[in-house]
Protein backbone atom coordinates (compact mmCIF):
# COMPACT_ATOMS: atom_id res chain seq x y z
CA UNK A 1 -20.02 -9.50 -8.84
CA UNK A 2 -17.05 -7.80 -7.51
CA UNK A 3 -15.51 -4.26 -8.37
CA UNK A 4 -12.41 -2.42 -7.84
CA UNK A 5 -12.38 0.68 -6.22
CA UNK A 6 -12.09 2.38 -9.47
CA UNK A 7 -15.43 0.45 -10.81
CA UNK A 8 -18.07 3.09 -8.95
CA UNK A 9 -17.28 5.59 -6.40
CA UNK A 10 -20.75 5.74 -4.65
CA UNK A 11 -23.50 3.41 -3.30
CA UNK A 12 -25.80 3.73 -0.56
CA UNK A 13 -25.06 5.32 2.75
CA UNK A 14 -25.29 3.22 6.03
CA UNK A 15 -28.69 3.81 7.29
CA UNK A 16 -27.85 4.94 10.78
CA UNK A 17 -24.91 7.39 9.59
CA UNK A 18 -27.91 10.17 8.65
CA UNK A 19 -31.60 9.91 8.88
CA UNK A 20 -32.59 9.67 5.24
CA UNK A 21 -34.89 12.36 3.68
CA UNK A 22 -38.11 11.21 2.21
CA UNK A 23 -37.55 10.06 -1.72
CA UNK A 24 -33.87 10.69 -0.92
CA UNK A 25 -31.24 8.37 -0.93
CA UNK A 26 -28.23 8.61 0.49
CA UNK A 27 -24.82 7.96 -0.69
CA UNK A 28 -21.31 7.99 0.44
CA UNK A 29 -17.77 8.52 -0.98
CA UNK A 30 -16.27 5.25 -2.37
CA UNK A 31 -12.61 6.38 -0.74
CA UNK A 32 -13.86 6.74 2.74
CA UNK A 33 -15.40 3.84 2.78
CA UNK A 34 -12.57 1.77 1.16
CA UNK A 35 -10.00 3.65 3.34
CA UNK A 36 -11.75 2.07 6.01
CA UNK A 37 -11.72 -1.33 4.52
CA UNK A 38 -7.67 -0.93 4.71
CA UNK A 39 -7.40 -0.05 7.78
CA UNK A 40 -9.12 -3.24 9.68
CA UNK A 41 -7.43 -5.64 6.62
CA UNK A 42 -4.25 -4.19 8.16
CA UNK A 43 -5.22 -4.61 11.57
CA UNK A 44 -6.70 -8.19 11.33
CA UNK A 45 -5.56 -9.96 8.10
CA UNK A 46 -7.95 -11.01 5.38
CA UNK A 47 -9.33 -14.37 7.18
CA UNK A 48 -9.51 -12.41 10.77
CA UNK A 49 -11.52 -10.00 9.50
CA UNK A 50 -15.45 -10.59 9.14
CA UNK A 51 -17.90 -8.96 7.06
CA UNK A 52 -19.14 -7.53 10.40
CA UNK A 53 -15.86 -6.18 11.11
CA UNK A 54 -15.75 -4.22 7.91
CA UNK A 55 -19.18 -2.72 8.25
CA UNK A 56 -18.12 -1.33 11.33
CA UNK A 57 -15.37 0.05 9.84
CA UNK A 58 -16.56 1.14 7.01
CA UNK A 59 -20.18 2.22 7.95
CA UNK A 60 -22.03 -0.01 5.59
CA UNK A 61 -24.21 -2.52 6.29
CA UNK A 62 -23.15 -6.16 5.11
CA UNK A 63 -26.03 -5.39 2.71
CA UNK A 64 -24.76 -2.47 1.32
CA UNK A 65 -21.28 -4.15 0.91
CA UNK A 66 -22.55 -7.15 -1.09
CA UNK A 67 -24.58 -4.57 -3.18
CA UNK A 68 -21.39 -2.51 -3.63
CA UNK A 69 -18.52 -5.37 -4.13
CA UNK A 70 -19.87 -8.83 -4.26
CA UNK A 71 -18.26 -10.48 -1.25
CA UNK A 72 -15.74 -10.16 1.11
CA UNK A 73 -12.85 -10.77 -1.35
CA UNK A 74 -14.15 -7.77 -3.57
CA UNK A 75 -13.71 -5.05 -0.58
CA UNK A 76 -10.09 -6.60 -0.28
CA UNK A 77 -9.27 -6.19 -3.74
CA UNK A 78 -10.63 -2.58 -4.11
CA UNK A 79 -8.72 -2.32 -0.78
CA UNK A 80 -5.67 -3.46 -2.26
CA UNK A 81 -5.86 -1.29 -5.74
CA UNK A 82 -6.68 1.69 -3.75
CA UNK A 83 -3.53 1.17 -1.04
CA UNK A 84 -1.08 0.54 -4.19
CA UNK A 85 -2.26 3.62 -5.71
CA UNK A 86 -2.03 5.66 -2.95
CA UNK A 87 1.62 4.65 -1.94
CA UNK A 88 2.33 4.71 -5.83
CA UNK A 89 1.48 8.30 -5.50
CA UNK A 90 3.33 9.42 -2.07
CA UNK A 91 6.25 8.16 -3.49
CA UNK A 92 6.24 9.80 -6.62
CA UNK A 93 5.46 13.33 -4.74
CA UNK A 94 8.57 12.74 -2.55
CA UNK A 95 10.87 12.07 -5.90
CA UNK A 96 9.73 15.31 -7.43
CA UNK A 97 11.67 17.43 -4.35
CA UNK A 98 15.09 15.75 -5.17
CA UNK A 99 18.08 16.06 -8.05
CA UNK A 100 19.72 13.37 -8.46
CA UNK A 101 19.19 9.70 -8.30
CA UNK A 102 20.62 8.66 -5.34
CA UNK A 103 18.39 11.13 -3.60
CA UNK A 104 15.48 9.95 -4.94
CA UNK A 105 16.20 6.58 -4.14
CA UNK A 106 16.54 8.10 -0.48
CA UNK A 107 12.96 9.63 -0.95
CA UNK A 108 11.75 5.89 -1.69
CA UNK A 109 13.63 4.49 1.12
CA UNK A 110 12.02 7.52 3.41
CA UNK A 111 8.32 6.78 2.39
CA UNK A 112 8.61 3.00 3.47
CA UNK A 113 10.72 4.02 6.67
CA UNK A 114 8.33 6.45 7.40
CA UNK A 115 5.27 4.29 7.50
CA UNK A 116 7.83 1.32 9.61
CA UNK A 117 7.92 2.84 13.17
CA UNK A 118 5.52 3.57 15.78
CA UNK A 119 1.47 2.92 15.60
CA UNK A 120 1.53 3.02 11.60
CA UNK A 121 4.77 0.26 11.11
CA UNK A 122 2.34 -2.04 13.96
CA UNK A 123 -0.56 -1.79 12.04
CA UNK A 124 1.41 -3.76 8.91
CA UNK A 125 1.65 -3.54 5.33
CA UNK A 126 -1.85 -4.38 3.28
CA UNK A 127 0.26 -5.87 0.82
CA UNK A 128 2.58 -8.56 3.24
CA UNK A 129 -0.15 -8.86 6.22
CA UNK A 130 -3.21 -9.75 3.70
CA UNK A 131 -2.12 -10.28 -0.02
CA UNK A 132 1.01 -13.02 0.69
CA UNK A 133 -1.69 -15.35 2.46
CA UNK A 134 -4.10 -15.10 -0.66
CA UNK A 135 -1.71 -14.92 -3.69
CA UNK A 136 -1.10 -19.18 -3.11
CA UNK A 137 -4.53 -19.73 -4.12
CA UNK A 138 -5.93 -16.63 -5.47
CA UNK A 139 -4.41 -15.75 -9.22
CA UNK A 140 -5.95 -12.91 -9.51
CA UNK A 141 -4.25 -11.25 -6.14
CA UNK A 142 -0.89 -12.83 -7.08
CA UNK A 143 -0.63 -11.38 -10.13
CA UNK A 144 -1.71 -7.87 -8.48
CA UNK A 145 1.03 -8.08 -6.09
CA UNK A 146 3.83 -9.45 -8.76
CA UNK A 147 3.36 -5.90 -10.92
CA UNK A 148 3.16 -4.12 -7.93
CA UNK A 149 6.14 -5.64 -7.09
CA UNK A 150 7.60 -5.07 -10.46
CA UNK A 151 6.32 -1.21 -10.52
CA UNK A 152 8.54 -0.52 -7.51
CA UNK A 153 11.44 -2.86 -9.06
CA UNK A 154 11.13 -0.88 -12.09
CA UNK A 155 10.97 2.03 -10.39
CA UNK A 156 14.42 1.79 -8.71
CA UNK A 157 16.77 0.23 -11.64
CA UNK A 158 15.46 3.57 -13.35
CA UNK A 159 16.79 6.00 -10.42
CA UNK A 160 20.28 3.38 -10.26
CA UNK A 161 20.82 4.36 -13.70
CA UNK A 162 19.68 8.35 -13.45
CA UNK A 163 22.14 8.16 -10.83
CA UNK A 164 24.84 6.27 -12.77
CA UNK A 165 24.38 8.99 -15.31
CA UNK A 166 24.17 12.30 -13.05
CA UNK A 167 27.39 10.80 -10.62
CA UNK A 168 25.23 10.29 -7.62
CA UNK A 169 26.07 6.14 -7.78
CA UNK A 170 29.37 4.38 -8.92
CA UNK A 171 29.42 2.99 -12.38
CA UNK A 172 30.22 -0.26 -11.39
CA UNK A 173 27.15 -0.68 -9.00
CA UNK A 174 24.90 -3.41 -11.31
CA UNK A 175 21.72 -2.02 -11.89
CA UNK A 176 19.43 -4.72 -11.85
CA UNK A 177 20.51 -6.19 -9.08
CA UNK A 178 20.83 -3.38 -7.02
CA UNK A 179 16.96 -2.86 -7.60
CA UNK A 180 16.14 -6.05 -6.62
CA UNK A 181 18.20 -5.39 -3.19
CA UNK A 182 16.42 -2.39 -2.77
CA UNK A 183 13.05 -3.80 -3.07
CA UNK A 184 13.81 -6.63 -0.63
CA UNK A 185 14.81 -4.28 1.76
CA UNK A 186 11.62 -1.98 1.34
CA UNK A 187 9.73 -5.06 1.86
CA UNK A 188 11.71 -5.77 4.67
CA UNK A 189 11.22 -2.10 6.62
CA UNK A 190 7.21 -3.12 6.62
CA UNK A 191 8.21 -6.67 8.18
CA UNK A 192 10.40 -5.10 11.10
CA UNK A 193 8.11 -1.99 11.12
CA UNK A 194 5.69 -4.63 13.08
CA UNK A 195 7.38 -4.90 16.07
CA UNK A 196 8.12 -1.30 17.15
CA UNK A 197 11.00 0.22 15.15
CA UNK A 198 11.19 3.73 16.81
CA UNK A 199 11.98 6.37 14.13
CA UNK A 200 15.65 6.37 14.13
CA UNK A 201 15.76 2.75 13.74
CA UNK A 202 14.53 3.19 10.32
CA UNK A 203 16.08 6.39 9.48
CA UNK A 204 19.43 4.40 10.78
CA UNK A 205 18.03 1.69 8.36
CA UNK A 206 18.29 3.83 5.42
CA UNK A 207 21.26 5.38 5.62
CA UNK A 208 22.68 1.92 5.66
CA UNK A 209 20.71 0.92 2.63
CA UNK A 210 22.74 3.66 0.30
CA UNK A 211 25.71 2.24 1.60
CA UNK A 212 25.09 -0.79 -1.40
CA UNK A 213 25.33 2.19 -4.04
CA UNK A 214 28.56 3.57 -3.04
């Protein structure tokens, strides 16, 4: 049986983490654990990485991890709901800062330049370094990464057209397309982001993006 990372949020600790207490079990904090799951998907890919691999990373034995998601594919996909979220989220924090929509479309572009240079843009994007290889034969992932997809799309043909409206973007810049462009290039930042982009490379990146609103 597999679950999400919103299905439970605790199971039972890895035995050598703390001594358990007599009649006592022990449990741990579903987000730890899963943020550790993300971290050596990123690193290795889904077929790279072993069940071993992810109890070290995680602290669980493989025992614990079958108890908790089912199989290896269930840790990926509360791994993959729990990364979406969580970049879901930084980006919406960032938008809240800015006035118009041409600046918030700069806080989207920031967020994925930010996470494109350095140690983080080597370590890869969940989404292109693990989900692309399984969405050919796995619906179920597919269809997670086409409405995150579509979230983010979404998300940008709304701030064209708050833009449009406040004077931040030209009226003749075509919305729909425009978020499509943008999304591309998001997606692109995480591809380039794997082979050392300093950080202004990506800030250089951006500024050029906003150049296909003017």
């Amino acid at each position: 049986m597999n679950v999400s990372y919103n299905a439970a949020m605790k199971y039972e600790k890895h035995p050598a983490a703390e001594a358990r207490g007599p009649g006592r079990p022990r449990e741990f904090e579903m987000s730890a654990v899963v943020d550790g799951a993300i971290r050596i998907f990123r690193e290795r890919g889904y077929h790279a990485t072993s069940v071993g691999d992810l109890s070290a990373a995680t602290g669980l034995t493989a025992g614990s991890l079958y108890k908790a998601f089912g199989d290896k594919r269930g840790v990926f996909i509360a791994a993959f709901d729990r990364y979406v979220e969580m970049r879901h989220a930084k980006i919406q924090a960032g938008l809240g800062a800015e006035s118009t929509g041409r600046d918030r479309i700069r806080a989207v572009l920031q967020v994925y330049a930010d996470v494109s240079f350095g140690t983080e843009g080597r370590q890869g994007c969940l989404v292109l370094s693990c989900a692309m290889t399984l969405a050919s034969f796995d619906e179920e992932v597919a269809q997670k990464i086409a409405a995150s997809m579509r979230r983010t799309e979404d998300l940008l043909r709304r701030l064209v057209r708050e833009g449009q409206k406040d004077g931040s973007i030209a009226q003749d810049v075509k919305a729909d397309a425009s978020a499509r462009a943008l999304l591309a290039m998001l997606q692109g930042f995480r591809a380039i982001g794997k082979f050392g982009q300093s950080r202004d490379e990506m800030r250089a990146v951006v500024d050029e993006t906003l150049r296909l609103l003017r």
